[in-house]
PDB file of N, CA and C in Angstrom:
ATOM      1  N   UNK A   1       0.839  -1.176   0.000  1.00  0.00           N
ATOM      2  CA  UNK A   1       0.000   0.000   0.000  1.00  0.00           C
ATOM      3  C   UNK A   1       0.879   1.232   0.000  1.00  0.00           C
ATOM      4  N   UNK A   2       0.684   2.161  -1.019  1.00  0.00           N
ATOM      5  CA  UNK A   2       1.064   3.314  -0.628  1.00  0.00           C
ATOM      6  C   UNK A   2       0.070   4.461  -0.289  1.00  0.00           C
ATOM      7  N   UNK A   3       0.821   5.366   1.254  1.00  0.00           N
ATOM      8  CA  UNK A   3      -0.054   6.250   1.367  1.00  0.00           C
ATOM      9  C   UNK A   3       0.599   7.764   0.617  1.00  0.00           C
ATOM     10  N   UNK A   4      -0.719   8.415   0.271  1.00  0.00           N
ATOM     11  CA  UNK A   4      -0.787   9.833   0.340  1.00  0.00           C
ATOM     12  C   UNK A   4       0.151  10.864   0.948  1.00  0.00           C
ATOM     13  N   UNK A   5       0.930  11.549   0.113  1.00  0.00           N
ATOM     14  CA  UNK A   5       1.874  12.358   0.611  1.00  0.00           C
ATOM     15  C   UNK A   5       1.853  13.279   1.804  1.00  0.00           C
ATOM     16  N   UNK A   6       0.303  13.487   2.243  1.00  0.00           N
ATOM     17  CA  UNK A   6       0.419  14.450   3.050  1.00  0.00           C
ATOM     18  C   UNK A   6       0.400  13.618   4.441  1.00  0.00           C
ATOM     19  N   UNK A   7      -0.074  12.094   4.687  1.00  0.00           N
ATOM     20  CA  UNK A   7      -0.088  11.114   5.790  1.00  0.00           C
ATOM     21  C   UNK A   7       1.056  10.571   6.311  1.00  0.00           C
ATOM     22  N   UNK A   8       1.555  10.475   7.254  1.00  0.00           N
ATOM     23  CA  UNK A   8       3.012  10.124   7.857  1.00  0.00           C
ATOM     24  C   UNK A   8       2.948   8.841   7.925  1.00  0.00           C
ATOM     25  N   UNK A   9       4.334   8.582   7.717  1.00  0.00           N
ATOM     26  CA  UNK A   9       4.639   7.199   7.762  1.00  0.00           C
ATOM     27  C   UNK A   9       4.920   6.702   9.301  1.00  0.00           C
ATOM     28  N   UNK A  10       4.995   7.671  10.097  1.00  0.00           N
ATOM     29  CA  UNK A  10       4.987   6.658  11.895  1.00  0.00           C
ATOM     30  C   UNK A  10       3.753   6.309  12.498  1.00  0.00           C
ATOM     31  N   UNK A  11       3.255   4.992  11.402  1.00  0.00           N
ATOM     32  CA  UNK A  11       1.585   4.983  12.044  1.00  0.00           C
ATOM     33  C   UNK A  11       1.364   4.121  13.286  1.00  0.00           C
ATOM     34  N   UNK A  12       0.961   4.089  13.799  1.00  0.00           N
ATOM     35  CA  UNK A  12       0.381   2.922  14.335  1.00  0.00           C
ATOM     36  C   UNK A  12      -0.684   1.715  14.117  1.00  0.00           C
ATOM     37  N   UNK A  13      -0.626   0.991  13.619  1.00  0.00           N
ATOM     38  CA  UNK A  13      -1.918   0.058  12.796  1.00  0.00           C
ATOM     39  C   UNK A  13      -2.385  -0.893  13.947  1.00  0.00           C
ATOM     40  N   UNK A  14      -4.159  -0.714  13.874  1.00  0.00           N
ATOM     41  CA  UNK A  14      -5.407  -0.963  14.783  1.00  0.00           C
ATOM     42  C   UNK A  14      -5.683  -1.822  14.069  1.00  0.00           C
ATOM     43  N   UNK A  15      -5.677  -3.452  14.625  1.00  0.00           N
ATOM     44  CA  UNK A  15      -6.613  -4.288  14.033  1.00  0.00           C
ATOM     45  C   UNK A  15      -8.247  -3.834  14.130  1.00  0.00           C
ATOM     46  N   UNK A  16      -9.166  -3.936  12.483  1.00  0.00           N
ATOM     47  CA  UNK A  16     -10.054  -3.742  13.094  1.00  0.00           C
ATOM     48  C   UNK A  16     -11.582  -4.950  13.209  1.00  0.00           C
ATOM     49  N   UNK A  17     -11.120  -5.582  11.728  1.00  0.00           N
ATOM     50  CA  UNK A  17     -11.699  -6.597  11.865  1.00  0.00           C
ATOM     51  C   UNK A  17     -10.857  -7.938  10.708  1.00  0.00           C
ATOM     52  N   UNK A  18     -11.399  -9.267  10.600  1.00  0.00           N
ATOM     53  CA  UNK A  18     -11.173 -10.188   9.882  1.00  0.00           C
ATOM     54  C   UNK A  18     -11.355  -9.660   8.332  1.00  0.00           C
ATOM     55  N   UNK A  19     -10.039 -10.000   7.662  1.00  0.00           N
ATOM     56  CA  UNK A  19     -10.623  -9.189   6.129  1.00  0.00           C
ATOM     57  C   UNK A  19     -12.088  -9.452   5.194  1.00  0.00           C
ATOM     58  N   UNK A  20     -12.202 -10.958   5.738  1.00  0.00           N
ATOM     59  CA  UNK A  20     -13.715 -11.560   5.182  1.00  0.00           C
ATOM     60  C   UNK A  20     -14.796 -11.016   5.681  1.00  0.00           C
ATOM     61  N   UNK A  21     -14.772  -9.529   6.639  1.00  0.00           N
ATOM     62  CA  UNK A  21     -15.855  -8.510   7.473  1.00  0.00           C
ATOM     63  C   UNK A  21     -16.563  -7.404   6.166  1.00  0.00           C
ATOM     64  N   UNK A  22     -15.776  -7.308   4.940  1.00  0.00           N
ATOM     65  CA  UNK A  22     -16.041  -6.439   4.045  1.00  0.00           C
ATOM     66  C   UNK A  22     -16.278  -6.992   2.944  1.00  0.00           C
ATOM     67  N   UNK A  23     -17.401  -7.288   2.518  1.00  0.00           N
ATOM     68  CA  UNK A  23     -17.075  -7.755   0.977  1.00  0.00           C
ATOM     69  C   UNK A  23     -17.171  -6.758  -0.056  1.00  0.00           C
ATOM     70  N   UNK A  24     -16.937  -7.605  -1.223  1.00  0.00           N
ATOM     71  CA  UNK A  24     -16.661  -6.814  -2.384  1.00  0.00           C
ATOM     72  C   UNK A  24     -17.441  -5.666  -2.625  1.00  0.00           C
ATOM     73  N   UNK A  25     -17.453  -4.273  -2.926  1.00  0.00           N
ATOM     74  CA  UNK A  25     -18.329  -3.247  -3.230  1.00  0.00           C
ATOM     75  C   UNK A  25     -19.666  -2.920  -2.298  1.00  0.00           C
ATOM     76  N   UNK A  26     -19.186  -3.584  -1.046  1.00  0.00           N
ATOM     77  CA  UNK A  26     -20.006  -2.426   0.358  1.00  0.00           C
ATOM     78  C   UNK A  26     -18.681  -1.720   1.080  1.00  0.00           C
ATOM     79  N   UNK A  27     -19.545  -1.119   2.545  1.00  0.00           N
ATOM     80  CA  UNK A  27     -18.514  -0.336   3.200  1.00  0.00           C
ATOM     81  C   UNK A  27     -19.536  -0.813   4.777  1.00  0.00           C
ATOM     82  N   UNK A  28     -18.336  -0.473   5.813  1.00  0.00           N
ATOM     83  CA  UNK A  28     -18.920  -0.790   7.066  1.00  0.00           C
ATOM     84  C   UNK A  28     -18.228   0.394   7.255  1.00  0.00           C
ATOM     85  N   UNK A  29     -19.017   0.210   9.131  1.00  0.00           N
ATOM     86  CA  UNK A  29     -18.784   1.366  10.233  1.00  0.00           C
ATOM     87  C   UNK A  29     -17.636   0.561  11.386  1.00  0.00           C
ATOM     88  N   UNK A  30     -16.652   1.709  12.123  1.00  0.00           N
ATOM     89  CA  UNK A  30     -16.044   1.180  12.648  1.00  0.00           C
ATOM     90  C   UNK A  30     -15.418   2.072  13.571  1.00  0.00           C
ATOM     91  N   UNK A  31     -15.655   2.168  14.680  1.00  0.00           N
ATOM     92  CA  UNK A  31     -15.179   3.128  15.603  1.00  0.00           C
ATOM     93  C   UNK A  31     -13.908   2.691  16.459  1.00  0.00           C
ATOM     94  N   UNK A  32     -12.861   3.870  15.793  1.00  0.00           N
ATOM     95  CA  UNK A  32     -11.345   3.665  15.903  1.00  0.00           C
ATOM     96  C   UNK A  32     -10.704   5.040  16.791  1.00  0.00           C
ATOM     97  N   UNK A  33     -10.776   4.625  17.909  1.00  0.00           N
ATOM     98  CA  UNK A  33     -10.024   5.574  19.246  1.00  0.00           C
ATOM     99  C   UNK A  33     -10.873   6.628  19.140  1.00  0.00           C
ATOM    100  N   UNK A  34     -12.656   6.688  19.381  1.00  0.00           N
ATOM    101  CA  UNK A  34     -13.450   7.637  19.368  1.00  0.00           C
ATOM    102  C   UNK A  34     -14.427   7.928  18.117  1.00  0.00           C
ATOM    103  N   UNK A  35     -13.812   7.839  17.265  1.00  0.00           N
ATOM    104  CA  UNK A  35     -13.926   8.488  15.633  1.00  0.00           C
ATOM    105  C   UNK A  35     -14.400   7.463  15.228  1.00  0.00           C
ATOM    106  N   UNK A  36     -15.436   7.727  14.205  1.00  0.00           N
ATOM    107  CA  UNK A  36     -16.316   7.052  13.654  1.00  0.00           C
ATOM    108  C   UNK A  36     -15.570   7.105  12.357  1.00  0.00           C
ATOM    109  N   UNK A  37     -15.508   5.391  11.295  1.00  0.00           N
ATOM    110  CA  UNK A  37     -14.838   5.800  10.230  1.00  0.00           C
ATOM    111  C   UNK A  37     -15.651   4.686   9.391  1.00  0.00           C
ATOM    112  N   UNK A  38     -15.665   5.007   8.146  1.00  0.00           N
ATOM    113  CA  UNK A  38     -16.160   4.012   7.322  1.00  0.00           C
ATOM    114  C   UNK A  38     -14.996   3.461   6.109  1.00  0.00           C
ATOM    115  N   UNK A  39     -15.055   1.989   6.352  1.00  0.00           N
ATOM    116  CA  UNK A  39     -14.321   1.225   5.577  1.00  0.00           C
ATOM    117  C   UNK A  39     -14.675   0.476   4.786  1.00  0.00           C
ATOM    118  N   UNK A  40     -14.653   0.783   3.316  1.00  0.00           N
ATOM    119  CA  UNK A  40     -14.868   0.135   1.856  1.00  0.00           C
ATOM    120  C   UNK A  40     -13.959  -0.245   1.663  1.00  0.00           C
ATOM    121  N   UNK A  41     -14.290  -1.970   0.649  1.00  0.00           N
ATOM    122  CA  UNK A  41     -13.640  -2.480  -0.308  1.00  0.00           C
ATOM    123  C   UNK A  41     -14.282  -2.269  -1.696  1.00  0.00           C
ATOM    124  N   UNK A  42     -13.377  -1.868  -2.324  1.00  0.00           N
ATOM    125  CA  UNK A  42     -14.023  -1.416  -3.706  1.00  0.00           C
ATOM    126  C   UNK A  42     -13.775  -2.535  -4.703  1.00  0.00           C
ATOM    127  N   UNK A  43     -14.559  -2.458  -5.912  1.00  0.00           N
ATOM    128  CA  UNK A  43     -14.639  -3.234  -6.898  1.00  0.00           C
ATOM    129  C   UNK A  43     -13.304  -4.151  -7.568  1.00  0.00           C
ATOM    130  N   UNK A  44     -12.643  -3.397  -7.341  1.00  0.00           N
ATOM    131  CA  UNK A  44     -10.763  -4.261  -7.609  1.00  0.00           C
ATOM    132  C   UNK A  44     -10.316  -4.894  -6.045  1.00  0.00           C
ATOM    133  N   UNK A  45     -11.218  -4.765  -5.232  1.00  0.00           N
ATOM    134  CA  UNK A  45     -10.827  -5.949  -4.153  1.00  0.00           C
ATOM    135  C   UNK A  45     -10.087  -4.406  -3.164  1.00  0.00           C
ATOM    136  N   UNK A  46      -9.640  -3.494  -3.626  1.00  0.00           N
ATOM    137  CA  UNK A  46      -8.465  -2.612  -2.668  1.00  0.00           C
ATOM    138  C   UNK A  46      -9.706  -1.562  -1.595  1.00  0.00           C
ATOM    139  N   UNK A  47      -8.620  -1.344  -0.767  1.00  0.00           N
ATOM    140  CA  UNK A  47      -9.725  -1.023   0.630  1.00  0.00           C
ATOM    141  C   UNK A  47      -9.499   0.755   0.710  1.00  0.00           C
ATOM    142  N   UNK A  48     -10.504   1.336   1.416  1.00  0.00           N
ATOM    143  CA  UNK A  48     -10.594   2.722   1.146  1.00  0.00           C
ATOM    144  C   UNK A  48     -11.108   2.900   2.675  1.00  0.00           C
ATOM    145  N   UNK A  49     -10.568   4.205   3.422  1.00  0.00           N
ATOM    146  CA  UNK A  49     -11.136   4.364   4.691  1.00  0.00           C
ATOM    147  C   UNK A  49     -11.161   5.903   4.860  1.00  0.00           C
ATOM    148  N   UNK A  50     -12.326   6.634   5.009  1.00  0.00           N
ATOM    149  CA  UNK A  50     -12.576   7.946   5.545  1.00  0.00           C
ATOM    150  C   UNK A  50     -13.419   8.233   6.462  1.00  0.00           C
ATOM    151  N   UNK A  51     -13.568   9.152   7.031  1.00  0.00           N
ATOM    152  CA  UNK A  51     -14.368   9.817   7.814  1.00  0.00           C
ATOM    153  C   UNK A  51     -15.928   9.253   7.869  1.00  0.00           C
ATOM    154  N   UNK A  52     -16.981   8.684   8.377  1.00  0.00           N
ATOM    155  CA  UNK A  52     -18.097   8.331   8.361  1.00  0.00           C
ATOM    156  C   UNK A  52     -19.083   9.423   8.421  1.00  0.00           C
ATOM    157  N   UNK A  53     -18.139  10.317   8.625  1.00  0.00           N
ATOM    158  CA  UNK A  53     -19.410  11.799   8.953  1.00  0.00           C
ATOM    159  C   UNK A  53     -19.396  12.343   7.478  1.00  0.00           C
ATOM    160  N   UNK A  54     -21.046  12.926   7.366  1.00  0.00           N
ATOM    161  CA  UNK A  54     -20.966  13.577   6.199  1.00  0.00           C
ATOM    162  C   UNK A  54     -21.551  14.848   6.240  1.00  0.00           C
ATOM    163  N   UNK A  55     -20.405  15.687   6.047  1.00  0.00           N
ATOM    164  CA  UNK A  55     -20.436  17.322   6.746  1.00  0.00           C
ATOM    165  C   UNK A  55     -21.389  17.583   5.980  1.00  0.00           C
ATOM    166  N   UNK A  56     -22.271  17.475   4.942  1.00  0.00           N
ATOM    167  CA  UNK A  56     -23.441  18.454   4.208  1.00  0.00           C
ATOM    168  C   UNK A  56     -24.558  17.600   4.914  1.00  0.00           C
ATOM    169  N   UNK A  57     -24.908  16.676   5.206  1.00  0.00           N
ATOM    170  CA  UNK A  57     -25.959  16.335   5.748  1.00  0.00           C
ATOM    171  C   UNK A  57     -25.616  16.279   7.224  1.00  0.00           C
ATOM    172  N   UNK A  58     -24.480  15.921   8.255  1.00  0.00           N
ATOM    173  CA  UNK A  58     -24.298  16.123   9.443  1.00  0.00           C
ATOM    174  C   UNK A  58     -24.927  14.923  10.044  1.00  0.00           C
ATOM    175  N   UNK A  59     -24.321  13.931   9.281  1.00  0.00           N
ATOM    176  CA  UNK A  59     -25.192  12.883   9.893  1.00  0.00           C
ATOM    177  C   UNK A  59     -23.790  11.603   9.786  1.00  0.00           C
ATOM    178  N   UNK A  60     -23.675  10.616  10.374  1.00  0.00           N
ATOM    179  CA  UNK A  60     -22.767   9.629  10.546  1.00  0.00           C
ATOM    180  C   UNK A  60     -23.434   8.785   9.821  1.00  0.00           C
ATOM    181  N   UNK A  61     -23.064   8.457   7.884  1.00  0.00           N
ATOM    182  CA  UNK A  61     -23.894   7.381   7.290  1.00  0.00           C
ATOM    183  C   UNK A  61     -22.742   6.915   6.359  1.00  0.00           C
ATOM    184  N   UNK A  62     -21.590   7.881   5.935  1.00  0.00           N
ATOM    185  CA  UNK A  62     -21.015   7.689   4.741  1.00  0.00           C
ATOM    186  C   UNK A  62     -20.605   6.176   4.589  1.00  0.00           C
ATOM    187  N   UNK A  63     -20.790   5.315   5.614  1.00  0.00           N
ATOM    188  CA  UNK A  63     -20.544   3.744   5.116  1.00  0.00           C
ATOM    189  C   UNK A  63     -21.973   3.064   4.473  1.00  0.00           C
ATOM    190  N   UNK A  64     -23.054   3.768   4.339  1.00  0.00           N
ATOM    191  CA  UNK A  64     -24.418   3.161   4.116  1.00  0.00           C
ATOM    192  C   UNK A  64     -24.445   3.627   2.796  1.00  0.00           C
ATOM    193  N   UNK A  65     -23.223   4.481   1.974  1.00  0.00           N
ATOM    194  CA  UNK A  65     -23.648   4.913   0.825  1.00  0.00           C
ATOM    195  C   UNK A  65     -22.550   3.987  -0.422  1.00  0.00           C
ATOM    196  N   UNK A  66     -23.210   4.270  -1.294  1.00  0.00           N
ATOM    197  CA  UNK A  66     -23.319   3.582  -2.821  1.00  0.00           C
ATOM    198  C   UNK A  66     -21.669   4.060  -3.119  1.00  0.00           C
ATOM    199  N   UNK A  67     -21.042   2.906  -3.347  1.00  0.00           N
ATOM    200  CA  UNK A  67     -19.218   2.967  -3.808  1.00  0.00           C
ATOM    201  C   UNK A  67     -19.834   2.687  -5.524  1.00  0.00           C
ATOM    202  N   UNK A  68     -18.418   3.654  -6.358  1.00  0.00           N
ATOM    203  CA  UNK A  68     -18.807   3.281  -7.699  1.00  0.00           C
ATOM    204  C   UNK A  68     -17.203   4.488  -7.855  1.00  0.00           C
ATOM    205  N   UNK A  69     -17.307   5.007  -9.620  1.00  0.00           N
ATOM    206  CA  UNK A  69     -16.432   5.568  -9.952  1.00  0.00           C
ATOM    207  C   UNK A  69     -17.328   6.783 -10.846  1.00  0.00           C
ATOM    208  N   UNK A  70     -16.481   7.864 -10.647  1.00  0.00           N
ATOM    209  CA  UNK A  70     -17.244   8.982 -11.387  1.00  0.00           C
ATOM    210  C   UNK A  70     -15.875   9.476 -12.293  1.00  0.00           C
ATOM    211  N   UNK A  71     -15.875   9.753 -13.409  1.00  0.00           N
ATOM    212  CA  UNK A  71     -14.775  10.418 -14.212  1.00  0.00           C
ATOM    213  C   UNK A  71     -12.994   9.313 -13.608  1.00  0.00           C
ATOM    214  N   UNK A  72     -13.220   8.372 -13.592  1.00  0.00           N
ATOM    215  CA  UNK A  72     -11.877   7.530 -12.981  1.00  0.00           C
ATOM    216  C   UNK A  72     -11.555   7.669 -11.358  1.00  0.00           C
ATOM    217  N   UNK A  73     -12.157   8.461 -11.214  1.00  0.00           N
ATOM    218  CA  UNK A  73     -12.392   8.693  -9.428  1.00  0.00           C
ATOM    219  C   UNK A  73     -13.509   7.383  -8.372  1.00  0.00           C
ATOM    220  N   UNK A  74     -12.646   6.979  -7.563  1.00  0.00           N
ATOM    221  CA  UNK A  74     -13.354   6.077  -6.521  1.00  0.00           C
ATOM    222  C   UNK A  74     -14.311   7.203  -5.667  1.00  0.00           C
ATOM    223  N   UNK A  75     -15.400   6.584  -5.788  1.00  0.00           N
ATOM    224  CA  UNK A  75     -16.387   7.443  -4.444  1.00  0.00           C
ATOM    225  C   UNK A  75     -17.230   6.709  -4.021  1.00  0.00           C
ATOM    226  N   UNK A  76     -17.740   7.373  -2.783  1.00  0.00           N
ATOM    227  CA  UNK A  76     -19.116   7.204  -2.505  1.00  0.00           C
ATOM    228  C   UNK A  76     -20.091   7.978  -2.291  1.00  0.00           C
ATOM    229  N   UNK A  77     -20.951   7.487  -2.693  1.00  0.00           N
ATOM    230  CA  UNK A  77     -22.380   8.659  -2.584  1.00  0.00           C
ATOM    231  C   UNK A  77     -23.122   8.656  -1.134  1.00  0.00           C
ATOM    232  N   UNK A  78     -22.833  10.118  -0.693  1.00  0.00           N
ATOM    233  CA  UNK A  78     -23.951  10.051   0.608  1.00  0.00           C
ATOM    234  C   UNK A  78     -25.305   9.278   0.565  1.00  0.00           C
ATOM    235  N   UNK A  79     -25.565   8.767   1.193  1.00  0.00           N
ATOM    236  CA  UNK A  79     -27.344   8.124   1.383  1.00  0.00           C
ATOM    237  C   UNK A  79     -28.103   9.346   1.667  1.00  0.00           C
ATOM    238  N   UNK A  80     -28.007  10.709   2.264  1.00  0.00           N
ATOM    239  CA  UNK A  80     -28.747  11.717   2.522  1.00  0.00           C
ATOM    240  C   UNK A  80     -28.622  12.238   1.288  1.00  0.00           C
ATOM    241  N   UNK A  81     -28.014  13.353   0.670  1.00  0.00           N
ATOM    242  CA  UNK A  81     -28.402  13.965  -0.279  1.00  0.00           C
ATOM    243  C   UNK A  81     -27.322  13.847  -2.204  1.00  0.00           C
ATOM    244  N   UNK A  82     -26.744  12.741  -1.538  1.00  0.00           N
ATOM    245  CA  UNK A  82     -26.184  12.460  -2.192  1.00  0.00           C
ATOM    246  C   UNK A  82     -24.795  12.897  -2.925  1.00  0.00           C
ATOM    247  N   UNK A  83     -24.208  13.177  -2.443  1.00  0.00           N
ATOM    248  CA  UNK A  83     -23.157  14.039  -2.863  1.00  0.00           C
ATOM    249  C   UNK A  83     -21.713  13.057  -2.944  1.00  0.00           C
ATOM    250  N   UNK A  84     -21.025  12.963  -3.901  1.00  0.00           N
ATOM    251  CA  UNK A  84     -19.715  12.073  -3.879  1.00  0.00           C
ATOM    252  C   UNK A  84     -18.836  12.373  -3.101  1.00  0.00           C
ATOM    253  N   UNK A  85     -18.200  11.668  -2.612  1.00  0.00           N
ATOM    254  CA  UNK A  85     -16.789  12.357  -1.544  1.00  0.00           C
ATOM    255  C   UNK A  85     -15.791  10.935  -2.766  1.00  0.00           C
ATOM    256  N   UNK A  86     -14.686  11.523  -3.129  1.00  0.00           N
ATOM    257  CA  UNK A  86     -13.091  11.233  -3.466  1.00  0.00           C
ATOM    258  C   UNK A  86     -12.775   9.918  -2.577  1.00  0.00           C
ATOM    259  N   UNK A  87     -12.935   8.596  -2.975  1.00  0.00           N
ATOM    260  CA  UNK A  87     -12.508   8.024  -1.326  1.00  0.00           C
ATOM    261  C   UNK A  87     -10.806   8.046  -1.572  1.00  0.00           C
ATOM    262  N   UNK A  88     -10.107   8.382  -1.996  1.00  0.00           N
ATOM    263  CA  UNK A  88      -8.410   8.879  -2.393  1.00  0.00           C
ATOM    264  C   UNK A  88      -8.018  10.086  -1.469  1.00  0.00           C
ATOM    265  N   UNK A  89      -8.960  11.268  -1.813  1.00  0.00           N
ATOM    266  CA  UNK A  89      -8.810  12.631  -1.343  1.00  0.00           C
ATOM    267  C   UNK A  89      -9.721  12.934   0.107  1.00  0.00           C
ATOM    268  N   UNK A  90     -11.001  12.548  -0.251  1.00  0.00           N
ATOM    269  CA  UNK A  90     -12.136  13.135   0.649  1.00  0.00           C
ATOM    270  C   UNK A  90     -12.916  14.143   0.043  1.00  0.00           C
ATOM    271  N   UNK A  91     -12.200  14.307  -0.696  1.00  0.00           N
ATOM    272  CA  UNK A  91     -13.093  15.914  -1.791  1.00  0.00           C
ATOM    273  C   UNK A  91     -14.425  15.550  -2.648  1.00  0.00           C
ATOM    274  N   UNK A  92     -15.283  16.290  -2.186  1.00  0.00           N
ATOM    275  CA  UNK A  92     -16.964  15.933  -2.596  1.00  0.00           C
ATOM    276  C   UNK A  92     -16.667  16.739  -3.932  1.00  0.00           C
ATOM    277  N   UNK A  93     -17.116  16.068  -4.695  1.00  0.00           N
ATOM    278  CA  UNK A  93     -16.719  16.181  -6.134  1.00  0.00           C
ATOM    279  C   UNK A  93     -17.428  17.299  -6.316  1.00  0.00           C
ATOM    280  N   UNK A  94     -19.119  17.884  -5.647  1.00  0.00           N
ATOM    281  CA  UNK A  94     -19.998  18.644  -6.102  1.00  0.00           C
ATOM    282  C   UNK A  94     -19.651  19.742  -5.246  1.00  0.00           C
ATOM    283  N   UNK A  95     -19.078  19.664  -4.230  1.00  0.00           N
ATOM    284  CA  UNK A  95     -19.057  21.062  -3.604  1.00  0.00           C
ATOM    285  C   UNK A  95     -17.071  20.853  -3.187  1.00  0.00           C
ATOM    286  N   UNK A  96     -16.452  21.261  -4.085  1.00  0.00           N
ATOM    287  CA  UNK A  96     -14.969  20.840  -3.982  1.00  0.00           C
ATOM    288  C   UNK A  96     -14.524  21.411  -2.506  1.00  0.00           C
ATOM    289  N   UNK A  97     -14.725  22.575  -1.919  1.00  0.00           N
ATOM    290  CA  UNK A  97     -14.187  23.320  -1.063  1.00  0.00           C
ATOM    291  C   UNK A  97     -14.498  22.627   0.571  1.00  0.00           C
ATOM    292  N   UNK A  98     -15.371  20.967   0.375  1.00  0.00           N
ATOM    293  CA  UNK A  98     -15.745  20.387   1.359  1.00  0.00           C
ATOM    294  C   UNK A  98     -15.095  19.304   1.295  1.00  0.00           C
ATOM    295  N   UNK A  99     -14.209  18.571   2.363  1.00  0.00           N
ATOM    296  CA  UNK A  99     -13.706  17.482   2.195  1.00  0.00           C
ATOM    297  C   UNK A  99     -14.198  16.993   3.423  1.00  0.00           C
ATOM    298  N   UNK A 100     -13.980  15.045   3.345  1.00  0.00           N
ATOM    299  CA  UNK A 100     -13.836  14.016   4.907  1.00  0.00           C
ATOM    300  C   UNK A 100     -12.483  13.633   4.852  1.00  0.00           C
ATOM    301  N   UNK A 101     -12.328  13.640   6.664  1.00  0.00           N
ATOM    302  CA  UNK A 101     -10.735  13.269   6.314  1.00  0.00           C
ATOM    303  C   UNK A 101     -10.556  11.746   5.555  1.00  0.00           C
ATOM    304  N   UNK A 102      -9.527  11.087   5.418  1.00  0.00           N
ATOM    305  CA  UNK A 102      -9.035   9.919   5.021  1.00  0.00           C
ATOM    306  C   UNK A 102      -8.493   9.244   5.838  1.00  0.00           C
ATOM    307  N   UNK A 103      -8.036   7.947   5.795  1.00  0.00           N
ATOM    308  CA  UNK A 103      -7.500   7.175   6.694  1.00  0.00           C
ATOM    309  C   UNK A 103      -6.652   5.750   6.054  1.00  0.00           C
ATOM    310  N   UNK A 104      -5.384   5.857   6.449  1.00  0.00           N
ATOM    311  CA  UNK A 104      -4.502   4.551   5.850  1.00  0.00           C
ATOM    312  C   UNK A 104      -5.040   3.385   6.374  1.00  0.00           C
ATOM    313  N   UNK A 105      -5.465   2.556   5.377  1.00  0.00           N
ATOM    314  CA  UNK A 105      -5.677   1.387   5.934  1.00  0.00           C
ATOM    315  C   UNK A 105      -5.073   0.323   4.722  1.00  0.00           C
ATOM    316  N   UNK A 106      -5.319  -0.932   5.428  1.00  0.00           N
ATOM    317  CA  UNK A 106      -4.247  -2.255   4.645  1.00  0.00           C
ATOM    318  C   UNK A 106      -4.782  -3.748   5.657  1.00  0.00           C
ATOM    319  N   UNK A 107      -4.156  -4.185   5.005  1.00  0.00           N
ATOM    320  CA  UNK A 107      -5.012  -5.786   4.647  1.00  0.00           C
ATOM    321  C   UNK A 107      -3.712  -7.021   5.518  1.00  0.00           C
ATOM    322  N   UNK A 108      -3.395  -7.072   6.271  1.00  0.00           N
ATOM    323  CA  UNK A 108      -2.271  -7.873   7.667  1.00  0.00           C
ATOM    324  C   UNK A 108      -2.588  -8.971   7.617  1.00  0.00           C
ATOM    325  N   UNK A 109      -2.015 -10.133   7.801  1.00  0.00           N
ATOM    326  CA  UNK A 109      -2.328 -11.677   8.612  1.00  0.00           C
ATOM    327  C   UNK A 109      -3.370 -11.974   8.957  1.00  0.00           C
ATOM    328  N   UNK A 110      -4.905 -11.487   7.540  1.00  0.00           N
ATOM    329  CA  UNK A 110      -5.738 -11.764   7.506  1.00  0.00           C
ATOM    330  C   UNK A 110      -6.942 -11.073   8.293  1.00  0.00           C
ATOM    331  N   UNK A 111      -6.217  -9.431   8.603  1.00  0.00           N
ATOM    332  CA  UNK A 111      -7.252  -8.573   9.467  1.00  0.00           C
ATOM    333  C   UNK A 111      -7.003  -7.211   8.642  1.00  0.00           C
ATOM    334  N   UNK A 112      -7.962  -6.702   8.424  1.00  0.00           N
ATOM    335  CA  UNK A 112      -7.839  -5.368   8.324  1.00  0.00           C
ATOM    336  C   UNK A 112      -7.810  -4.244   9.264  1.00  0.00           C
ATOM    337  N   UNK A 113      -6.369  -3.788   8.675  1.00  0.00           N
ATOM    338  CA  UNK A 113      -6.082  -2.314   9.864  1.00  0.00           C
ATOM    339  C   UNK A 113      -5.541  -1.031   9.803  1.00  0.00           C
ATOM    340  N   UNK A 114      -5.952   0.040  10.332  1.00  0.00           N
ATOM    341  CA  UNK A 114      -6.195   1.434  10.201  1.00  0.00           C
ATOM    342  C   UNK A 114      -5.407   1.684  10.714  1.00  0.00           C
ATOM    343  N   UNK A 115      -4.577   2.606  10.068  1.00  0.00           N
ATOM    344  CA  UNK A 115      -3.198   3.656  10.601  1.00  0.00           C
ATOM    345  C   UNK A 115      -3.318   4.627  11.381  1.00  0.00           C
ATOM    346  N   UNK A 116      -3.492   4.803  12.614  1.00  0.00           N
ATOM    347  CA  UNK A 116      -3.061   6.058  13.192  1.00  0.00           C
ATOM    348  C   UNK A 116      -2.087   7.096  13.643  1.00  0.00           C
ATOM    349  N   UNK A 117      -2.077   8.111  14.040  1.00  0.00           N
ATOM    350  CA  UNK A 117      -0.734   8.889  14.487  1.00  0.00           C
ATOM    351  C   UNK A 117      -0.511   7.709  15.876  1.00  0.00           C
ATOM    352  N   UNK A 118       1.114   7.793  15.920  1.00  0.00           N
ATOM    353  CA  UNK A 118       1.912   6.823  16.969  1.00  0.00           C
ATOM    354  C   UNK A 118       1.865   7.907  18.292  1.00  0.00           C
TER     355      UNK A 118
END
């Protein structure tokens, strides 16, 4: 896995569940040291983890929404009003100046687990 230039490499990695917890093209919920986060596996099998909150509706759903690709971009669509968030960036494709954070995650000795600051 490589992460994103702006994410540090001294993570700490949280088992969070068995990799067979996600299947192909859904997303679950998963609360990691407080923070609510939602974790997709997308259509090529590779795993995507951001923020579960979705700042235009203000509601904790972004794992209940629809994974797909818009213009070569991975997203998902809010279940409230629908709006794409970047699952790469976090950047809602329709209102750019709104992002969710992101989160390193990767696939271990058969568990999936989320990077945090050490």
């Amino acid at each position: 896995m490589t992460l994103p230039a702006h994410i540090t490499t001294d993570l700490q990695w949280i088992r969070v569940a068995p990799c067979t917890a996600i299947p192909t093209g859904l997303g679950v919920g998963a609360l990691i040291q407080g923070q609510q986060l939602a974790i997709f596996r997308c259509g090529d099998g590779s795993l995507r983890a951001i923020s579960n909150y979705d700042p235009i509706g203000a509601a904790h759903v972004l794992a209940r929404g629809l994974i797909g690709q818009i213009r070569g971009q991975r997203v998902v669509a809010s279940p409230l009003y629908k709006q794409h968030y970047d699952l790469d960036t976090g950047r809602c494709l329709e209102e750019p100046q709104v992002f969710v954070p992101i989160f390193p995650v990767r696939e271990e000795a058969g568990y999936i687990e989320i990077g945090v600051a050490a």
